[in-house]
Each structure stands twice: as structure tokens, then as C-alpha cells.
Protein backbone atom coordinates (compact mmCIF):
# COMPACT_ATOMS: atom_id res chain seq x y z
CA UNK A 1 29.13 13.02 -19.99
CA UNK A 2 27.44 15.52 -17.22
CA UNK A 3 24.20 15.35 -19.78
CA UNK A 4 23.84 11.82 -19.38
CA UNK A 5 24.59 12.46 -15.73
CA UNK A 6 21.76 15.04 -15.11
CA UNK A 7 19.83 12.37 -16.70
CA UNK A 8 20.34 9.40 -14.44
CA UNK A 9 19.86 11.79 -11.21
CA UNK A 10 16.46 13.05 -12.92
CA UNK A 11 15.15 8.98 -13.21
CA UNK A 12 16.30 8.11 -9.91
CA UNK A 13 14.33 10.90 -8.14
CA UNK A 14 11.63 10.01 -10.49
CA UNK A 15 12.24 6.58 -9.23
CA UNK A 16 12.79 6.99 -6.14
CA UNK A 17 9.41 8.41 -5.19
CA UNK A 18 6.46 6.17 -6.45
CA UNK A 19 4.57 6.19 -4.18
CA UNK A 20 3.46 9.49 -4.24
CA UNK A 21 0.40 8.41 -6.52
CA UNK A 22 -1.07 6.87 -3.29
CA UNK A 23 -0.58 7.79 0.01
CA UNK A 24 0.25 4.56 1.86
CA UNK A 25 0.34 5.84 5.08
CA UNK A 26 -3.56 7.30 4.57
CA UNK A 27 -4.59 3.93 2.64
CA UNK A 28 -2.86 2.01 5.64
CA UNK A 29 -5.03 3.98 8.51
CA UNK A 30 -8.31 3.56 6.64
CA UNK A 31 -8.43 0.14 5.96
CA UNK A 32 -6.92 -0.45 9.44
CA UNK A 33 -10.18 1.48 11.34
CA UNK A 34 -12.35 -0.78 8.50
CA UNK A 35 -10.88 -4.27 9.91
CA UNK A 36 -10.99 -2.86 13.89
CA UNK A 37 -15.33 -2.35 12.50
CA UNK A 38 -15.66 -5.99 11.78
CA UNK A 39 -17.19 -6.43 15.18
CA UNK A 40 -18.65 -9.96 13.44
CA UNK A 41 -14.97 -11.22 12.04
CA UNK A 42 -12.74 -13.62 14.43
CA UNK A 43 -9.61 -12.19 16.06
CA UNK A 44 -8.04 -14.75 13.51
CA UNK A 45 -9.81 -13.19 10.52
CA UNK A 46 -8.74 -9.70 11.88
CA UNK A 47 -5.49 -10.44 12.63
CA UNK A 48 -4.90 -11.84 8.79
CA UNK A 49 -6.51 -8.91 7.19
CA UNK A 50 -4.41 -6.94 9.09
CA UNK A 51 -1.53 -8.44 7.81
CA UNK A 52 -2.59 -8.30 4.35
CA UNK A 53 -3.32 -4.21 5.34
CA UNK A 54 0.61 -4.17 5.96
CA UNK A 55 1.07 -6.09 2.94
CA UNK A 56 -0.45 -3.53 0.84
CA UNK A 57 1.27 -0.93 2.67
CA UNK A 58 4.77 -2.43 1.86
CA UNK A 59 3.71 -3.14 -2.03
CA UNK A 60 2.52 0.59 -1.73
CA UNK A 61 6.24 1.80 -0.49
CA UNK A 62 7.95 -0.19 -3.51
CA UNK A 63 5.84 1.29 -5.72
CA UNK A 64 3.60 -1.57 -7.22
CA UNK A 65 0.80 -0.03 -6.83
CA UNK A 66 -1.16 -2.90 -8.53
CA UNK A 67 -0.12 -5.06 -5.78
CA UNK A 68 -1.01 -2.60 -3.16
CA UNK A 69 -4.84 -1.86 -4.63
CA UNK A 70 -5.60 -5.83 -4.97
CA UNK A 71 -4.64 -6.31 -1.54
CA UNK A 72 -6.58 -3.56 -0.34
CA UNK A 73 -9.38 -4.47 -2.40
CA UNK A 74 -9.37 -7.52 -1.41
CA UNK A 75 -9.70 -6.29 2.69
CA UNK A 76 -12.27 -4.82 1.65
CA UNK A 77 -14.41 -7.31 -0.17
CA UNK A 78 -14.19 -9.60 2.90
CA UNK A 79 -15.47 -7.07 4.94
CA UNK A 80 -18.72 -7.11 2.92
């Protein structure tokens, strides 16, 4: 029984931190300092990339870091 115990802990902690493959927080600041750049862009257009920035950052948190990478990707590609 404590076997299977040890073993639950150990894929909750290996769970628990995903997002340690990226750091959000770091991915989060860049892209922000790209949109504030895009001197050319709307306040609309910043504003929205903004909120897709976030919206990477929370897919980042959860872990779904495929999520996360299109979206910043994506912030990206519009800045070009």
C-alpha cells in the first residue's frame, strides 16, 4: 500500500510542476516589451496582443505548453 503511495506523491510533484520547461514569467516579459515596440500597431491591436500575451502565460501555468508557444508565436508573427 505505502509503495503505491510513494508513487502517486512522485506523479503529482511531477505533475504539479510543468511548467518548468518554460519559464512563463520570462516568456510573459519578453513578448510584453515586443508588443509595447509596435510603435506602428493601434492601441486596439496592442491591447489584443496583450491579451493573447496573458493567454499564453495562463496556457504556460497549466502546462500546455503547445497552447502557450502558438499563442506566443502567433504575437510574434503579427509583429512582423
Amino acid at each position: 500500500m505505502s509503495k503505491s503511495l510513494y508513487v502517486a506523491v512522485a506523479l503529482m510533484v511531477v505533475c504539479a510542476t510543468p511548467a518548468a520547461a518554460m519559464d512563463c514569467g520570462k516568456m510573459l516579459d519578453s513578448h510584453t516589451g515586443e508588443i509595447m515596440k509596435m510603435s506602428k500597431a493601434s492601441p486596439e491591436k496592442r491591447a489584443a496582443l496583450q491579451r493573447m500575451a496573458l493567454a499564453g502565460y495562463d496556457s504556460c501555468m497549466a502546462g500546455d505548453m503547445i497552447n502557450a508557444e502558438k499563442f506566443f508565436k502567433m504575437i510574434m508573427q503579427s509583429g512582423n
